[in-house]
C-alpha atoms as a PDB file:
ATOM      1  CA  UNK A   1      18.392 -13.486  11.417  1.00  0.00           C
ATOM      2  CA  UNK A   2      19.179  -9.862  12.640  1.00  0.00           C
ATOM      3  CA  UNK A   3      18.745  -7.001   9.955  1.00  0.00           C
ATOM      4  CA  UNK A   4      19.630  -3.747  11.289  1.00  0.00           C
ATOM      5  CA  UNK A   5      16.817  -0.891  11.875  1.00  0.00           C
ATOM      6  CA  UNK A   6      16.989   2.603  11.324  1.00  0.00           C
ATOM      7  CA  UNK A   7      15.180   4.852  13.614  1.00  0.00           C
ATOM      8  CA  UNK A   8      15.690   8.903  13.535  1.00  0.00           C
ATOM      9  CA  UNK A   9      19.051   8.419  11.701  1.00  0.00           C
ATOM     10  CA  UNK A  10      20.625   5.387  13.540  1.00  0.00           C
ATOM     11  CA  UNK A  11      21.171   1.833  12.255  1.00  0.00           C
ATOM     12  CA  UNK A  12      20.621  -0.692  15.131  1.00  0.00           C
ATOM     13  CA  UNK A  13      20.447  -4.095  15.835  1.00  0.00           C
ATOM     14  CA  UNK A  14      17.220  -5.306  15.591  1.00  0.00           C
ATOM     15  CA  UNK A  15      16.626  -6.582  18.747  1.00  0.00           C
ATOM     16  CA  UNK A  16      17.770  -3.436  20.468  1.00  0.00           C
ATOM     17  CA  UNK A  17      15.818  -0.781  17.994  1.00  0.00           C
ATOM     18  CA  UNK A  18      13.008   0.429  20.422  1.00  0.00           C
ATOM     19  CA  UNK A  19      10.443   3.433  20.272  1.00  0.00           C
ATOM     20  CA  UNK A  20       9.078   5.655  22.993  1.00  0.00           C
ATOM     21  CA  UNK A  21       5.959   3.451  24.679  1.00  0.00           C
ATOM     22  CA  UNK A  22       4.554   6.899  24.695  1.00  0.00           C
ATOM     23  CA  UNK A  23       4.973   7.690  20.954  1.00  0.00           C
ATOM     24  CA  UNK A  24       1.668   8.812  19.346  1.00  0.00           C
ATOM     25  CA  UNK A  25       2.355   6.040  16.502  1.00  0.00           C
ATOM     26  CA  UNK A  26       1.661   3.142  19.345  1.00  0.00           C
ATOM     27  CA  UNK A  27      -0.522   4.981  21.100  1.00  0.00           C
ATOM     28  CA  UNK A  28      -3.677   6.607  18.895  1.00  0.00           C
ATOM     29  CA  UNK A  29      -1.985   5.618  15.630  1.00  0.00           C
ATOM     30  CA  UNK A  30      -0.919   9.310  14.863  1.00  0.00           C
ATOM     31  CA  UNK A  31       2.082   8.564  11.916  1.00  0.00           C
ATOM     32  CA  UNK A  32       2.369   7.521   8.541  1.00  0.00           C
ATOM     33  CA  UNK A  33       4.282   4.801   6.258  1.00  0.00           C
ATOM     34  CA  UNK A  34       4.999   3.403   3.178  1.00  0.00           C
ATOM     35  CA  UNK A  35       5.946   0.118   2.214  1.00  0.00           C
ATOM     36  CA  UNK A  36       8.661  -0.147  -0.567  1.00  0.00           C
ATOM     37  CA  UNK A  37       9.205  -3.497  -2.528  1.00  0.00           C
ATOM     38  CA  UNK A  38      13.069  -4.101  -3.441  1.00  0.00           C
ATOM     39  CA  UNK A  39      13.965  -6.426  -5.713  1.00  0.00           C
ATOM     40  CA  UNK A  40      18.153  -7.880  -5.508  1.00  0.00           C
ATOM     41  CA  UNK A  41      18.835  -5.082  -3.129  1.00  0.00           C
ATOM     42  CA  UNK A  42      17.401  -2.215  -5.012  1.00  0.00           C
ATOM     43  CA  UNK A  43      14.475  -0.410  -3.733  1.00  0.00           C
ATOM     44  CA  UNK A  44      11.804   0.290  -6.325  1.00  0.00           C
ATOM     45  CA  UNK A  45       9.918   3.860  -6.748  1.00  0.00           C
ATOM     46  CA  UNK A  46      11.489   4.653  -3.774  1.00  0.00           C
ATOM     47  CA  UNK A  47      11.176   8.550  -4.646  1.00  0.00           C
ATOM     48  CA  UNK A  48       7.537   7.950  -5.608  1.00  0.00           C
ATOM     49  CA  UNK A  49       7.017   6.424  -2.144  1.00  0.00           C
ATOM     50  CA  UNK A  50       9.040   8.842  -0.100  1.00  0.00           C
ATOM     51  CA  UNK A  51       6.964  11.922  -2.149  1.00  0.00           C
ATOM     52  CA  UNK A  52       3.974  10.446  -0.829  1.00  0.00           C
ATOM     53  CA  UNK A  53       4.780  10.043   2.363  1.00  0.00           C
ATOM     54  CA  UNK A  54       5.242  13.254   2.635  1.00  0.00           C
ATOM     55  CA  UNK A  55       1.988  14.270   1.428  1.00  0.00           C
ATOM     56  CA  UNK A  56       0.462  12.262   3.923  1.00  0.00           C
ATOM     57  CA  UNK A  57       2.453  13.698   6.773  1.00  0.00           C
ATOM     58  CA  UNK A  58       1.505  17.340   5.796  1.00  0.00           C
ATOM     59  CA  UNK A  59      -2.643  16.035   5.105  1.00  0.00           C
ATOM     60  CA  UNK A  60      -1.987  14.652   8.889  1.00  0.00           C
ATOM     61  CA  UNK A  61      -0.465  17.889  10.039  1.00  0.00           C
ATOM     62  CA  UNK A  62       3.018  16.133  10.917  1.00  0.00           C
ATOM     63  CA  UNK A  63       6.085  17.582  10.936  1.00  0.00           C
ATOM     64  CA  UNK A  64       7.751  17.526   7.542  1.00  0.00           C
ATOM     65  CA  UNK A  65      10.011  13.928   7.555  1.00  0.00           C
ATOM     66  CA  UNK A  66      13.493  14.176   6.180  1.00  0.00           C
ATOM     67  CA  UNK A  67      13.047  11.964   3.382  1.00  0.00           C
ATOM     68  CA  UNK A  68      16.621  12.740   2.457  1.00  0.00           C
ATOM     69  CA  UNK A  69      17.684  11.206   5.557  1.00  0.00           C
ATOM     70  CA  UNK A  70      15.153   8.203   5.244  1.00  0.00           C
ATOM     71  CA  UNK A  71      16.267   7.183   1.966  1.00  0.00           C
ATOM     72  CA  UNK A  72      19.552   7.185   3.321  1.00  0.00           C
ATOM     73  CA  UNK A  73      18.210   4.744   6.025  1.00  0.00           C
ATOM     74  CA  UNK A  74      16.309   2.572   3.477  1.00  0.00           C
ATOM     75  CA  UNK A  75      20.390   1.948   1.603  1.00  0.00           C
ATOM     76  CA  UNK A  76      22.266   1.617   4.861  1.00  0.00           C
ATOM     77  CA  UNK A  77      19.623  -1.039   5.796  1.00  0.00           C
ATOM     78  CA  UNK A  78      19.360  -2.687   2.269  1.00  0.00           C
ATOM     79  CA  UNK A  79      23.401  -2.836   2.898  1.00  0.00           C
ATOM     80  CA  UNK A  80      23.037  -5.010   5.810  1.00  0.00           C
ATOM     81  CA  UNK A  81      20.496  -7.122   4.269  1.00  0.00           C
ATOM     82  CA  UNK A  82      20.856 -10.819   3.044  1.00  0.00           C
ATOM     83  CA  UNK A  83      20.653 -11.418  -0.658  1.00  0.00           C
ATOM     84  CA  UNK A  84      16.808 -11.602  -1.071  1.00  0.00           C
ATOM     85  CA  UNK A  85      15.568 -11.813  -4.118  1.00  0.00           C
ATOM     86  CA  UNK A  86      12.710  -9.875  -3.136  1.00  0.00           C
ATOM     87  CA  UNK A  87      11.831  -8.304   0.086  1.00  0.00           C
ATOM     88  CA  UNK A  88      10.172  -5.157   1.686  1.00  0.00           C
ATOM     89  CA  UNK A  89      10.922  -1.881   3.244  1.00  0.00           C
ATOM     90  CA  UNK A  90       8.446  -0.352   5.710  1.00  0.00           C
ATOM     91  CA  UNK A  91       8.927   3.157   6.290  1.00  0.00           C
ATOM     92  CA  UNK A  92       7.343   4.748   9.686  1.00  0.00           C
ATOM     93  CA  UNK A  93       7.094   8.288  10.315  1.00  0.00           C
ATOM     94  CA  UNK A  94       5.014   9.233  13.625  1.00  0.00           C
ATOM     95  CA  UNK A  95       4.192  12.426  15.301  1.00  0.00           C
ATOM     96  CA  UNK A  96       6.646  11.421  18.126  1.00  0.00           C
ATOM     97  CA  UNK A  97       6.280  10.997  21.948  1.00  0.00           C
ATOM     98  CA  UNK A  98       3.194  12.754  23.461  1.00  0.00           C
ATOM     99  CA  UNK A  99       0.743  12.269  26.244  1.00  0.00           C
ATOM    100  CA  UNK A 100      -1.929   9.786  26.805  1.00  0.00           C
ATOM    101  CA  UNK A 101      -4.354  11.300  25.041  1.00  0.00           C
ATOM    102  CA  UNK A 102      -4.857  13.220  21.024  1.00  0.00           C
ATOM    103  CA  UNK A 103      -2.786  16.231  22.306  1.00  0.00           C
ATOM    104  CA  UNK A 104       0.500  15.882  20.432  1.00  0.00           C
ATOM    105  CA  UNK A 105       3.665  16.268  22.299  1.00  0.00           C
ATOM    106  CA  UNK A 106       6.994  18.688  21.638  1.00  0.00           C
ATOM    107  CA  UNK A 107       9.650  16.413  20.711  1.00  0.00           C
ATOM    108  CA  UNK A 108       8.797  16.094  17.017  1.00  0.00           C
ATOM    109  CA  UNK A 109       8.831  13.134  15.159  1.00  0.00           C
ATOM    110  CA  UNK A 110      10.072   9.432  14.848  1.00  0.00           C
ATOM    111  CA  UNK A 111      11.423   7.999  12.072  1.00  0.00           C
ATOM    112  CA  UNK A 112      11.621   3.927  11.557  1.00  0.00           C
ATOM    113  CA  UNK A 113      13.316   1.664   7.987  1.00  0.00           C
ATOM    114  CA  UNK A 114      13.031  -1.947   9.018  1.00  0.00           C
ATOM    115  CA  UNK A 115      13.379  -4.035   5.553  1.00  0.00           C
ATOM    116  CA  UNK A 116      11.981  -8.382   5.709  1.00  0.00           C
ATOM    117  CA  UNK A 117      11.888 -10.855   2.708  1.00  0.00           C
ATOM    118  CA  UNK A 118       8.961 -10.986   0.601  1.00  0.00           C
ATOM    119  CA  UNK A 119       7.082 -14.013  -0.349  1.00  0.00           C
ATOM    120  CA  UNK A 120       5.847 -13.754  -3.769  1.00  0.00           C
ATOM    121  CA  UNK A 121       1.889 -13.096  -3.834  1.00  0.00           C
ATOM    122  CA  UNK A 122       0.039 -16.080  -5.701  1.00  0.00           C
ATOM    123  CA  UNK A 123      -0.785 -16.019  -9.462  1.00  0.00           C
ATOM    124  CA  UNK A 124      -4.348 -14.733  -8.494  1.00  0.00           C
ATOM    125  CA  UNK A 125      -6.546 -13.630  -6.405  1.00  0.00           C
ATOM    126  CA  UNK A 126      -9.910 -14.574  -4.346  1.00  0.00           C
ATOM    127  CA  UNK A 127     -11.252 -11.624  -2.821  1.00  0.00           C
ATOM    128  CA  UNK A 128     -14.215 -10.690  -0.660  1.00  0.00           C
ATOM    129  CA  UNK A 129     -16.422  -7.529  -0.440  1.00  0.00           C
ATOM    130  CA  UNK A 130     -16.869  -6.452   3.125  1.00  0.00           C
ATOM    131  CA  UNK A 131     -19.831  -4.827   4.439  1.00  0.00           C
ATOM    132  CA  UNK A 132     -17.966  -1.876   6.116  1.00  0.00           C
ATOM    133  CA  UNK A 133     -17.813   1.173   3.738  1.00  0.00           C
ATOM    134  CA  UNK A 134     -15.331   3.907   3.231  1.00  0.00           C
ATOM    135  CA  UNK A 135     -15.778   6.610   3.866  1.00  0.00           C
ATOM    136  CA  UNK A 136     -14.739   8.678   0.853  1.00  0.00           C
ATOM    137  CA  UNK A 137     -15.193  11.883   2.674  1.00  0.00           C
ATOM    138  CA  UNK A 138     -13.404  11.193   5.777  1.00  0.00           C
ATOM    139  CA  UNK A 139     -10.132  12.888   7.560  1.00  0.00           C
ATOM    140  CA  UNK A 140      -7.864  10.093   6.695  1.00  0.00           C
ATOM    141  CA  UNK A 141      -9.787   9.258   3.247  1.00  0.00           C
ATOM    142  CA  UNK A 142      -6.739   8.826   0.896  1.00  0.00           C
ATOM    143  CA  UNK A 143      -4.106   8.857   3.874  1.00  0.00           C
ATOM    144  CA  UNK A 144      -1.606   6.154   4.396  1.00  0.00           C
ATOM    145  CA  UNK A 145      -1.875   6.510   8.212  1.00  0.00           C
ATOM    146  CA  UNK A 146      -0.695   3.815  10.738  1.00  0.00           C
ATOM    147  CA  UNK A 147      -3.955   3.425  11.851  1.00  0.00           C
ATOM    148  CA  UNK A 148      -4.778   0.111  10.480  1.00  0.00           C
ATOM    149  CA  UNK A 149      -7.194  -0.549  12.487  1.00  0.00           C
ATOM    150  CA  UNK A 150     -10.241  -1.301   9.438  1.00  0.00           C
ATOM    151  CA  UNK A 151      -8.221  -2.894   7.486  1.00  0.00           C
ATOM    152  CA  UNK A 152      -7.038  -5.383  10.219  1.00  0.00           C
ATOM    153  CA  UNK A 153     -10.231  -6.331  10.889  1.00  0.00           C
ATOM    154  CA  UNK A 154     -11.466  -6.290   7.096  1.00  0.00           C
ATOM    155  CA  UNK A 155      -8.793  -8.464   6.003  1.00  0.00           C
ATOM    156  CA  UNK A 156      -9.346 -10.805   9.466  1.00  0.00           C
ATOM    157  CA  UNK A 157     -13.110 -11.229   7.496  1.00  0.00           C
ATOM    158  CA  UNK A 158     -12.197 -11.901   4.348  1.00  0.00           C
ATOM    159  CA  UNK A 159      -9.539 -14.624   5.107  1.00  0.00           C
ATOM    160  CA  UNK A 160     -12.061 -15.944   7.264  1.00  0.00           C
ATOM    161  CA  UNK A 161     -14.525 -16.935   4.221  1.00  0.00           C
ATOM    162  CA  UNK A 162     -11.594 -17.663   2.115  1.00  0.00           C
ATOM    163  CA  UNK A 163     -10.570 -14.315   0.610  1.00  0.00           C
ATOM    164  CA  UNK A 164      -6.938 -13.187   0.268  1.00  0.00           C
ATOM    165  CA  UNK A 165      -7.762  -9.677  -0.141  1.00  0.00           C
ATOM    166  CA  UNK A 166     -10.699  -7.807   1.372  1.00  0.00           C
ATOM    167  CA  UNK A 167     -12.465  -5.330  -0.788  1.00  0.00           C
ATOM    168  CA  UNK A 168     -14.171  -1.861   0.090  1.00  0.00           C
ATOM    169  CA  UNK A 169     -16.719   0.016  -1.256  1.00  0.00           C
ATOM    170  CA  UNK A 170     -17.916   3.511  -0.158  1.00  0.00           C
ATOM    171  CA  UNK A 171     -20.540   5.174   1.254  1.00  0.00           C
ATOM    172  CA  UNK A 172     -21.902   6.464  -2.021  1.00  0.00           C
ATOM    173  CA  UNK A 173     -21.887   2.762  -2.901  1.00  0.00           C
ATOM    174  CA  UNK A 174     -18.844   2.300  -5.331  1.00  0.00           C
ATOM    175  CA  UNK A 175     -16.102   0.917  -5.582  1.00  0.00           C
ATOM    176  CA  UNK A 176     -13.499   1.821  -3.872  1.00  0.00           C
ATOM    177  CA  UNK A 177     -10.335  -0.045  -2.612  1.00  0.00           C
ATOM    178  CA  UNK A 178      -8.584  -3.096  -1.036  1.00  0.00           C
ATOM    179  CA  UNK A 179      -6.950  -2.879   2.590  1.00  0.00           C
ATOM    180  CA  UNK A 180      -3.293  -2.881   0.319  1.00  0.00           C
ATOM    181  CA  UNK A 181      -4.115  -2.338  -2.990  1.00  0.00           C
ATOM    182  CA  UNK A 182      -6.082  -0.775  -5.697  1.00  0.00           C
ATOM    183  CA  UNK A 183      -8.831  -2.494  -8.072  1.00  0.00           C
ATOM    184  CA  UNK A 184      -8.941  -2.087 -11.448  1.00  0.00           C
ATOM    185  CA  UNK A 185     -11.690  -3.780 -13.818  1.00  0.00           C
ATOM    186  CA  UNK A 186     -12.294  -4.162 -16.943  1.00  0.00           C
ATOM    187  CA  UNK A 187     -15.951  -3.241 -18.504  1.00  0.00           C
ATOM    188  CA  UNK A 188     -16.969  -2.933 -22.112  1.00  0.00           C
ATOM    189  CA  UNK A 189     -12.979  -3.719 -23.178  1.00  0.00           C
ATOM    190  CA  UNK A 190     -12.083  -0.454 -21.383  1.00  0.00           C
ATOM    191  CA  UNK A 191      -9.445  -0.681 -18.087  1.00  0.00           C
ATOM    192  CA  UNK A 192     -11.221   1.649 -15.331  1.00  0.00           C
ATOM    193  CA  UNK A 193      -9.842   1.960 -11.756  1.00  0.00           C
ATOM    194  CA  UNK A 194     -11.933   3.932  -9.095  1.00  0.00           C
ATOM    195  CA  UNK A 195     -10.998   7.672  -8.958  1.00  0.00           C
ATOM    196  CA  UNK A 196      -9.298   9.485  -6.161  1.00  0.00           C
ATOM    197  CA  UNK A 197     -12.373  11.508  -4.901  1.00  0.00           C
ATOM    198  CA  UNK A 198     -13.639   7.504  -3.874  1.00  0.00           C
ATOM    199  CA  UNK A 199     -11.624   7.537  -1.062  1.00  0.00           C
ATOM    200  CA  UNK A 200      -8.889   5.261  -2.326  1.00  0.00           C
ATOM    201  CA  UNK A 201      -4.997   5.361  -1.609  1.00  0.00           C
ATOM    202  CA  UNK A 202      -3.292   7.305  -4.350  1.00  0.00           C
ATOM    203  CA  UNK A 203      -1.699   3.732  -5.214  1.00  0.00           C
ATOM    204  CA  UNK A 204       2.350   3.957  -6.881  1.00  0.00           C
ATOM    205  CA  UNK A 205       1.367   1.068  -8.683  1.00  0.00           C
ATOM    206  CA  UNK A 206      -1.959   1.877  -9.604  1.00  0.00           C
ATOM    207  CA  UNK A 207      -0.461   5.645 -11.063  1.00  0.00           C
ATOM    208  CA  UNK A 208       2.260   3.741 -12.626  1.00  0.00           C
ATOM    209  CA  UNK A 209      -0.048   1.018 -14.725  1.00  0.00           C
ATOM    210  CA  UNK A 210      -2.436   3.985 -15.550  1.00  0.00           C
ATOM    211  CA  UNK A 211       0.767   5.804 -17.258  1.00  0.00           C
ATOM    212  CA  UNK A 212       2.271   2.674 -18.822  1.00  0.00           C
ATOM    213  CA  UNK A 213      -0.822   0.273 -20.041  1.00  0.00           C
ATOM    214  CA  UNK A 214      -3.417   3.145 -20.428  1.00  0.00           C
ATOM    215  CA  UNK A 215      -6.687   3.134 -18.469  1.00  0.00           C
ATOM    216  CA  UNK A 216      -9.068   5.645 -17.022  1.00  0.00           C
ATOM    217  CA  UNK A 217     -10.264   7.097 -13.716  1.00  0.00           C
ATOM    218  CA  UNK A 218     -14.241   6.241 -13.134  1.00  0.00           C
ATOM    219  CA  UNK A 219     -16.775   6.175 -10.590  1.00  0.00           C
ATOM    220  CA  UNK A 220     -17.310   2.425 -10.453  1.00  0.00           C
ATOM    221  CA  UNK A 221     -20.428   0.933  -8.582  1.00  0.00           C
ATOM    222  CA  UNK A 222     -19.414  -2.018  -6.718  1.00  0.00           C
ATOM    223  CA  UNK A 223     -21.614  -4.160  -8.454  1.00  0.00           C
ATOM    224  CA  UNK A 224     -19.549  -3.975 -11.440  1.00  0.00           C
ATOM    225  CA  UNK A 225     -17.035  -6.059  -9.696  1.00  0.00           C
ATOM    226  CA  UNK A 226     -19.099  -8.760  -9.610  1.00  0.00           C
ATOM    227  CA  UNK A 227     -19.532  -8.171 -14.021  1.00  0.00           C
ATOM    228  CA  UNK A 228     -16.193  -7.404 -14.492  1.00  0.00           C
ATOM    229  CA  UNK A 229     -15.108  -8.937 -17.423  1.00  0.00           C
ATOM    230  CA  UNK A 230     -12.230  -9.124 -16.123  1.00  0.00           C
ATOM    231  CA  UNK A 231     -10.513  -7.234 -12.626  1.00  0.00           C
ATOM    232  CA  UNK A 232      -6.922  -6.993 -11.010  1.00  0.00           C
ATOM    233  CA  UNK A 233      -5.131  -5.290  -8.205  1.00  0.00           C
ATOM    234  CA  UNK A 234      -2.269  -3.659  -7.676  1.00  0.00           C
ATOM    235  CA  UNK A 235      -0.088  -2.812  -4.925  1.00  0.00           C
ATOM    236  CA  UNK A 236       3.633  -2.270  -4.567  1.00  0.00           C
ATOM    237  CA  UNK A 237       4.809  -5.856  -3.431  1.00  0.00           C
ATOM    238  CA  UNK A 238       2.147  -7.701  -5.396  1.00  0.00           C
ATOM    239  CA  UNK A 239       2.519  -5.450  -9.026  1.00  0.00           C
ATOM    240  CA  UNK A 240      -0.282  -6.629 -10.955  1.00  0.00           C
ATOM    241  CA  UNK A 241      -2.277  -9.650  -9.614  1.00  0.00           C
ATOM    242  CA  UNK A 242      -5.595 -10.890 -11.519  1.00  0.00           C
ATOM    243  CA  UNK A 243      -8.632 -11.452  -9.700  1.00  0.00           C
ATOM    244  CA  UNK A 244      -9.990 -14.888  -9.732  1.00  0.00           C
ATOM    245  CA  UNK A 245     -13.361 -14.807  -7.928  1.00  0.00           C
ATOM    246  CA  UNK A 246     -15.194 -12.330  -5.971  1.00  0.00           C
ATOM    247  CA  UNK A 247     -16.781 -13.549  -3.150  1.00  0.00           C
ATOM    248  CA  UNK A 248     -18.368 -16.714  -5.161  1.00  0.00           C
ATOM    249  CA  UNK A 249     -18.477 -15.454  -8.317  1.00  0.00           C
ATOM    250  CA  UNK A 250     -15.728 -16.806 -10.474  1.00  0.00           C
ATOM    251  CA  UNK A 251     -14.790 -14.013 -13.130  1.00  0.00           C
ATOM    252  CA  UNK A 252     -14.570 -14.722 -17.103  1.00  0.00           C
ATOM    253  CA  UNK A 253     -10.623 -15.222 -16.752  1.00  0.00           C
ATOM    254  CA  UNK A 254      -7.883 -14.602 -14.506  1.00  0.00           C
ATOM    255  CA  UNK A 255      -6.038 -13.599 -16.588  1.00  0.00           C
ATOM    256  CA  UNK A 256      -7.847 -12.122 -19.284  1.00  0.00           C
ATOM    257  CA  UNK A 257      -6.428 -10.156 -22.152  1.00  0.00           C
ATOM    258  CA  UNK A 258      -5.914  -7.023 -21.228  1.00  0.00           C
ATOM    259  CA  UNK A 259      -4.992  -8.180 -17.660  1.00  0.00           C
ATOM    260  CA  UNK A 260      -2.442  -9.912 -19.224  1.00  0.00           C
ATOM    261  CA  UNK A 261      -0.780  -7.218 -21.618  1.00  0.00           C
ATOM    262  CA  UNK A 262      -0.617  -4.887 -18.359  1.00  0.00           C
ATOM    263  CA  UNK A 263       1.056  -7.618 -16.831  1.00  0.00           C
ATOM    264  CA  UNK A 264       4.011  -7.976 -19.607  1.00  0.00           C
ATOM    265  CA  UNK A 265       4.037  -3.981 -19.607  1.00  0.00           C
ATOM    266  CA  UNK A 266       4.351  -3.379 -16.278  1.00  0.00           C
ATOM    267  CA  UNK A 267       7.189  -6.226 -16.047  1.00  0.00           C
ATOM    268  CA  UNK A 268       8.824  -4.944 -18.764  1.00  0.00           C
ATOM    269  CA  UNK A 269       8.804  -1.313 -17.757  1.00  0.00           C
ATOM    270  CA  UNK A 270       9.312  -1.593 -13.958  1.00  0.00           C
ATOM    271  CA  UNK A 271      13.017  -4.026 -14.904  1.00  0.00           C
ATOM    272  CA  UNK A 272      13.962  -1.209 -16.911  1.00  0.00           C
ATOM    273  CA  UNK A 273      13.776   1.517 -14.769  1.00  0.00           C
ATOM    274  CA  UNK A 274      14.135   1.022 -10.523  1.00  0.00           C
ATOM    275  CA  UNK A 275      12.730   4.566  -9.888  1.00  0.00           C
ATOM    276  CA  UNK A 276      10.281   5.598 -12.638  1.00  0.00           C
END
């Protein structure tokens, strides 16, 4: 099925849309992105998303992106579009062409919307702890940069022991993140999620469940994932999704209580408004 992309204000077939072979994005994995969930043809959060992307351009010393003009490529493709009931939009924003090296080059940036169908996430989740560590004080700690490369290779692990999302801690030993999505957990009846200073993605999903179904911001020792009385992650194309077992410890309940209020609150509140 051909869906039109949009790259630096064009909408193109999708087997002609090309890039540079030279642009820093392919080459050392010098861009950004987002990836917006739509649901019936309307992208959701999509200011939230396009807000942070800039952030992350300016923390990687990019060019400022036209989100304007994005969001204008994220409709125009959405228009062309069969009538998915859910889907994604992946937003790409690189430092451009440049040479074959970390030097960036003149011509500024590229800009890429390509939107695909989304396959509903399951009910829960198995997930596995990887031995690799953030590292919470890092250049890129809290960037949503194309390079992918970690969590590629931490999600390759977990799958491979029968995970469906791979799990990080830090190096101070807490916990920290998945390779898409936040954790939250639940200790002592209280909803905690690990705090930005962890090295975690500022999540839309994860800001948007701490606003509507309450919550703090904790250092959490990665242990306590294995106690959680009950844990969840979010992401933008999964929303809310308990936590079944981690690693081979099966968790009190998936969903528990609280997991499951957040779930009918975040439901609730996400229907009613497409770009909270």
């Amino acid at each position: 099925m051909n869906v039109p992309v949009w790259v630096n204000g064009q909408l193109i077939p999708s087997e002609q849309a090309t890039v540079s072979v030279f642009d820093h994005g392919l080459l050392v994995g010098d861009g950004v992105f987002e990836t917006v969930k739509f649901v019936k043809g309307a992208p959701f959060a999509l200011t939230r998303h396009l807000d942070r992307l800039r952030v992350s351009a300016e923390r990687m010393g990019l060019p400022e992106p036209d989100v304007d003009a994005i969001a204008e490529g994220v409709r125009a493709c959405l228009a062309e579009a069969p009538p998915w009931p859910l889907g994604r939009i992946r937003v790409t924003y690189t430092s451009g062409p440049g040479p074959l090296g970390s030097d960036r080059g003149p011509e500024g940036g590229t800009a890429i919307v390509i939107v695909a169908e989304q396959s509903p996430f399951p009910a829960t989740a198995d997930v596995t702890v990887v031995p690799w560590p953030r590292n919470e004080r890092g250049v890129l700690a809290g960037v949503k940069t194309t390079s992918y490369g970690d969590n590629a290779m931490a999600l390759f692990y977990a799958k491979a022991r029968g995970g469906g999302e791979a799990i990080f801690g830090n190096v101070a030993g807490n916990l920290c993140e998945g390779t898409g999505s936040n954790v939250f957990v639940v200790r002592d009846g209280r909803l905690v999620t690990p705090t930005l200073a962890s090295g975690c993605l500022a999540g839309v999903t994860r800001a948007l469940t701490l606003e509507w179904c309450g919550g703090s911001e904790e250092d959490v020792p990665l242990s306590a994932l294995y106690e959680a009385e009950e844990a969840f992650l979010t992401s933008t194309t999964r929303d809310i999704q308990p936590i079944r077992a981690v690693d081979q410890t099966v968790l009190p309940a998936a969903p528990g209580p609280i997991t499951a209020k957040a779930m009918q609150i975040f439901a609730e509140r996400s229907a009613a408004d497409i770009d909270p």
